[in-house]
Protein backbone atom coordinates (compact mmCIF):
# COMPACT_ATOMS: atom_id res chain seq x y z
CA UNK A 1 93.38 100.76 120.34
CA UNK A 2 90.65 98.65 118.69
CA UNK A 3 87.20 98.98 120.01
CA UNK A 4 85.78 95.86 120.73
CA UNK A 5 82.44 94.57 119.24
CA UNK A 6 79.12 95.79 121.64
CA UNK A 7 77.72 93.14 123.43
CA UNK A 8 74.02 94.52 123.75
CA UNK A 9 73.93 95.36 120.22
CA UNK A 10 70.56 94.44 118.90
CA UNK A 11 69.09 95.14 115.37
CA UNK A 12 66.04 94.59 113.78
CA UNK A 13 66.09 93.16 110.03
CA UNK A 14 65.12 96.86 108.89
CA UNK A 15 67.41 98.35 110.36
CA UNK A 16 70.12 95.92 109.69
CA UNK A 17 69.30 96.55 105.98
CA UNK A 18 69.18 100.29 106.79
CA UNK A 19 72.78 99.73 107.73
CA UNK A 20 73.96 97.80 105.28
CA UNK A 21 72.21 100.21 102.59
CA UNK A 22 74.03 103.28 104.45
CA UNK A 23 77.41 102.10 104.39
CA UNK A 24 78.13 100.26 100.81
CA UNK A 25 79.49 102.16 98.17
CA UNK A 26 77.40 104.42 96.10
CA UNK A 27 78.24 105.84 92.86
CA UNK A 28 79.43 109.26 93.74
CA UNK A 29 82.34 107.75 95.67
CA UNK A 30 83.99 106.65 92.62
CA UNK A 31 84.02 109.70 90.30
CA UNK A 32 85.23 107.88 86.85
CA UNK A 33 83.74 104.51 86.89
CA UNK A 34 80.35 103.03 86.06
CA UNK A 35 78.18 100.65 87.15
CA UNK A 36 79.28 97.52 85.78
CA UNK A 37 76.48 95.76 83.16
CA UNK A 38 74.80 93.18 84.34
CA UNK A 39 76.17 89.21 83.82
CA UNK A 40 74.13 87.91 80.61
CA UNK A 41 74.86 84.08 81.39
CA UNK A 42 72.57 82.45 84.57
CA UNK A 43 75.00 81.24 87.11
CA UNK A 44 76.33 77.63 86.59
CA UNK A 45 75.26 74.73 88.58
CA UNK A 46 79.23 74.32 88.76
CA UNK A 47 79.33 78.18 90.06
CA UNK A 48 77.40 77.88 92.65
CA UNK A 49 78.59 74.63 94.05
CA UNK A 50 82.22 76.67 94.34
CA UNK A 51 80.54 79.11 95.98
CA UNK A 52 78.95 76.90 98.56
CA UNK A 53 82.10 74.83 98.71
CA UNK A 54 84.10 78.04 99.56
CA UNK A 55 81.59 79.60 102.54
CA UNK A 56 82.32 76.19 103.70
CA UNK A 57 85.42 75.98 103.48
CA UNK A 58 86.09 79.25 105.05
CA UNK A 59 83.05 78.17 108.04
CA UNK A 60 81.27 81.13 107.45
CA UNK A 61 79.42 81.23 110.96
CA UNK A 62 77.47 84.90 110.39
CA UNK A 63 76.97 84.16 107.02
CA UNK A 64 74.61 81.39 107.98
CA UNK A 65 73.08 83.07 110.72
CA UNK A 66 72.91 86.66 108.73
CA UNK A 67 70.06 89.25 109.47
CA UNK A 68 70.71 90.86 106.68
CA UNK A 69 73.71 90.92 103.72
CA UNK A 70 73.36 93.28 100.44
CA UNK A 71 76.28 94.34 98.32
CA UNK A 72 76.81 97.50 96.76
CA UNK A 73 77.30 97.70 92.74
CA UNK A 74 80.05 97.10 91.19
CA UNK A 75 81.78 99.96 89.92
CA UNK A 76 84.09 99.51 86.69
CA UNK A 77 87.13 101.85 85.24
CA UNK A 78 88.01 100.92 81.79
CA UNK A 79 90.70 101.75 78.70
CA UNK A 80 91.77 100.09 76.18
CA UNK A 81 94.78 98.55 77.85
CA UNK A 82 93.36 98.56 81.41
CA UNK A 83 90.42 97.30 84.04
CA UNK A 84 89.82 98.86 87.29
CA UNK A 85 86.79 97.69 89.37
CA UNK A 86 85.59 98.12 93.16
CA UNK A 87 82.97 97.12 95.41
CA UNK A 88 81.64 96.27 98.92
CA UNK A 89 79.61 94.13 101.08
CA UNK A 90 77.97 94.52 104.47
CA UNK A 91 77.14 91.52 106.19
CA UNK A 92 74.74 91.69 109.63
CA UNK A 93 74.45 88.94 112.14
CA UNK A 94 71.98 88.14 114.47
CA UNK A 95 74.05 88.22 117.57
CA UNK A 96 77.93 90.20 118.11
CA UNK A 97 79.21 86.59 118.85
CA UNK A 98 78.77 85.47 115.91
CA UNK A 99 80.05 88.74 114.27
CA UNK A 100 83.42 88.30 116.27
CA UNK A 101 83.56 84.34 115.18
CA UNK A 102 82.68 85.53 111.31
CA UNK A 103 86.14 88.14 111.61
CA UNK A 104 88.06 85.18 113.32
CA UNK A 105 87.49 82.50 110.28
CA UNK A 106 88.35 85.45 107.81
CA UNK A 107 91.69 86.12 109.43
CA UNK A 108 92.36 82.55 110.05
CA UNK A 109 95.39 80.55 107.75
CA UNK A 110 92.63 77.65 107.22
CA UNK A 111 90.65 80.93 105.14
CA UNK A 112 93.75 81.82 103.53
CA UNK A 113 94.66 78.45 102.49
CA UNK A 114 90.81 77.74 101.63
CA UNK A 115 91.38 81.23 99.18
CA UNK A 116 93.95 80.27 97.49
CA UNK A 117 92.69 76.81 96.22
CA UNK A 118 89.31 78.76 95.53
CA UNK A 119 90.63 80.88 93.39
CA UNK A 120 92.71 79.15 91.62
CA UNK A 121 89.86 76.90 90.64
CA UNK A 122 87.84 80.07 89.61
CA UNK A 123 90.72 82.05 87.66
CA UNK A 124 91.21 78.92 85.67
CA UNK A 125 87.40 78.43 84.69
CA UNK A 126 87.41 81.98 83.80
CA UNK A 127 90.77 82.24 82.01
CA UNK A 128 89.77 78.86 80.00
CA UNK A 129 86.58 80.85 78.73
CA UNK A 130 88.76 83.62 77.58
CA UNK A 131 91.23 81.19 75.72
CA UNK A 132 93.79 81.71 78.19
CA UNK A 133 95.47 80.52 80.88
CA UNK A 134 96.23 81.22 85.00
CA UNK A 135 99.36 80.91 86.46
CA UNK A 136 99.50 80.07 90.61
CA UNK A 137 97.43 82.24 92.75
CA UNK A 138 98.98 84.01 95.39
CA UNK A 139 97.34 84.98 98.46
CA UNK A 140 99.04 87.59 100.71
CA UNK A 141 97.56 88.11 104.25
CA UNK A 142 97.82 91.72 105.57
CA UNK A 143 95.97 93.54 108.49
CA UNK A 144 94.64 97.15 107.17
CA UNK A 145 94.35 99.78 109.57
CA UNK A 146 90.82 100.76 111.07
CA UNK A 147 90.97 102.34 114.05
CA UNK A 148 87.30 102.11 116.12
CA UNK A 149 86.44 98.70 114.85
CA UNK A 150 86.28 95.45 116.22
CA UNK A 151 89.54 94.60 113.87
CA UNK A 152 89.91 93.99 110.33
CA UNK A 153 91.74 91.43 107.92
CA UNK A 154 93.04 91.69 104.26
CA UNK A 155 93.93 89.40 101.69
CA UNK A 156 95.91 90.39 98.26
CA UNK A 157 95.02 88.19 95.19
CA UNK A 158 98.07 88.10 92.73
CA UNK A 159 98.21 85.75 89.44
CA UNK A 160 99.26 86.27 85.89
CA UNK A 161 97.22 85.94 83.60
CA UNK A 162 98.71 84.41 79.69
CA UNK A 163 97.39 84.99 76.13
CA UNK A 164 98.86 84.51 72.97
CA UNK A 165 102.42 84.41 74.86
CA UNK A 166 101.70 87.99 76.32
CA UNK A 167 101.78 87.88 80.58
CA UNK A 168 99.68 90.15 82.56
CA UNK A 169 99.53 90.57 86.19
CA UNK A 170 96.31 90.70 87.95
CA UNK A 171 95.67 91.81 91.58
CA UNK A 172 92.49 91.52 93.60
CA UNK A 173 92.71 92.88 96.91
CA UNK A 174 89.42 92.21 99.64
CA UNK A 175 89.72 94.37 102.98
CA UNK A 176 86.98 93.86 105.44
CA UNK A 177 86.24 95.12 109.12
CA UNK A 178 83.99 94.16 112.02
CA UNK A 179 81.69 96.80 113.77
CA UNK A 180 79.51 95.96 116.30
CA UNK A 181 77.33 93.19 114.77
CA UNK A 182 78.62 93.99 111.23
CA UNK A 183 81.16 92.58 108.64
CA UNK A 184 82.21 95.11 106.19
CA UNK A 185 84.08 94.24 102.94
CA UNK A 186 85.73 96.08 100.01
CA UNK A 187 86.87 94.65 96.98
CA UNK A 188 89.38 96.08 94.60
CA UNK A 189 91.06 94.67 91.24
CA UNK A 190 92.94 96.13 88.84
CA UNK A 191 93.94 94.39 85.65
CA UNK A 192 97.07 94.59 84.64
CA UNK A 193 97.88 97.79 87.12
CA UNK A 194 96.35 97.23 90.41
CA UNK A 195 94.05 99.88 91.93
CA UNK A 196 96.33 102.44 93.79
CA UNK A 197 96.69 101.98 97.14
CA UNK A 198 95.94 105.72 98.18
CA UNK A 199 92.07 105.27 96.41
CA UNK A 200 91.68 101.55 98.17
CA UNK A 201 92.55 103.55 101.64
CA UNK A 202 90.69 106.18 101.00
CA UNK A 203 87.41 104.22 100.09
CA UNK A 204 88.48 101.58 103.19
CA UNK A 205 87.99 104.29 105.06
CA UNK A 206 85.02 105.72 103.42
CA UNK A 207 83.29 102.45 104.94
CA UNK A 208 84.48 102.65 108.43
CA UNK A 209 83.69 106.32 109.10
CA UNK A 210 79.79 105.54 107.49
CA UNK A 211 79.79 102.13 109.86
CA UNK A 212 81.04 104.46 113.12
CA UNK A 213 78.57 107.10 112.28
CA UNK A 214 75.52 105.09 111.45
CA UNK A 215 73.10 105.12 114.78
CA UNK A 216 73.20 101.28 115.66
């Protein structure tokens, strides 16, 4: 049975970013990858108007109400014929409410749908600057299993990816939870194998036992 969120739930901004801190992934969880280098290029004017166009798409109601949101690094895998990279984001609101209404948009179809055009506008920008090109994004709605929380959502990310006639899949999965007054997210892609789904569990639930047994 799924716990629901705590009404009387009230954090302060350092302790929200206690939280937040506490719970995102860390280095040691992900024996084999490194921190991923830092982007050279200053976000676009272009970028960040997708961004904004997406929260709002999506009607982020926590985001805009937030107490605190920090994301963890992001944590890279590389060969010479493969990508791997994870990460995660905790998100607090100000009030449970809004924490519930922030888990409803996420799992709603208008998100999905919102996703899917996102994306699609994204993978091309990004597979234009590589000299290649994107093929239809695919968004696949699934409901991961978190026992304790206030419910969870997933969405799996598929597209090919073309160069120089040569196809290669690509897979982005996001999994993400409510607690209490908190949204927590995990991001996974793998390029052209996706990220096994035994590590993406095990890290999911990395997240969820830190969330239950942080003292909120």
């Amino acid at each position: 049975m799924q716990a629901s969120i705590v009404a009387n739930t009230s954090l302060t901004k350092a302790q929200a970013r206690a939280f937040a801190r506490g719970v995102n992934l860390r280095a040691q969880d992900v024996p084999g990858f490194k921190v991923s280098p830092p982007e050279h290029e200053p976000e676009s004017s272009a970028e960040k108007q997708q961004g904004h166009a997406f929260l709002g798409c999506v009607g982020s109601v926590a985001f805009k109400h937030a107490l605190f949101e920090a994301g963890s690094k992001e944590f890279e895998r590389q060969t010479s014929s493969s990508t791997e990279s994870v990460g995660s984001d905790v998100e607090v609101a100000t009030t449970p409410a809004l924490a519930a209404e922030e888990l409803t948009a996420a799992r709603s179809e208008h998100a999905r749908a919102c996703l899917s055009r996102f994306l699609q506008q994204l993978f091309g920008t990004q597979g234009h600057k590589e000299g290649g090109t994107v093929g239809p994004v695919s968004v696949e709605v699934f409901t991961p299993a978190a026992p304790g929380t206030a419910g969870t959502f997933g969405w799996r990310i598929s597209t090919t990816f073309s160069l120089h006639g040569i196809h290669v899949p690509v897979r982005f999965d996001i999994l993400g939870f409510g607690y209490r007054t908190a949204l927590v997210v995990l991001f996974d892609f793998g390029f052209p194998e996706p990220v096994t789904s035994s590590q993406e569990q095990s890290l999911f639930s990395l997240l969820i036992s830190r969330a239950q047994s942080f003292p909120m």
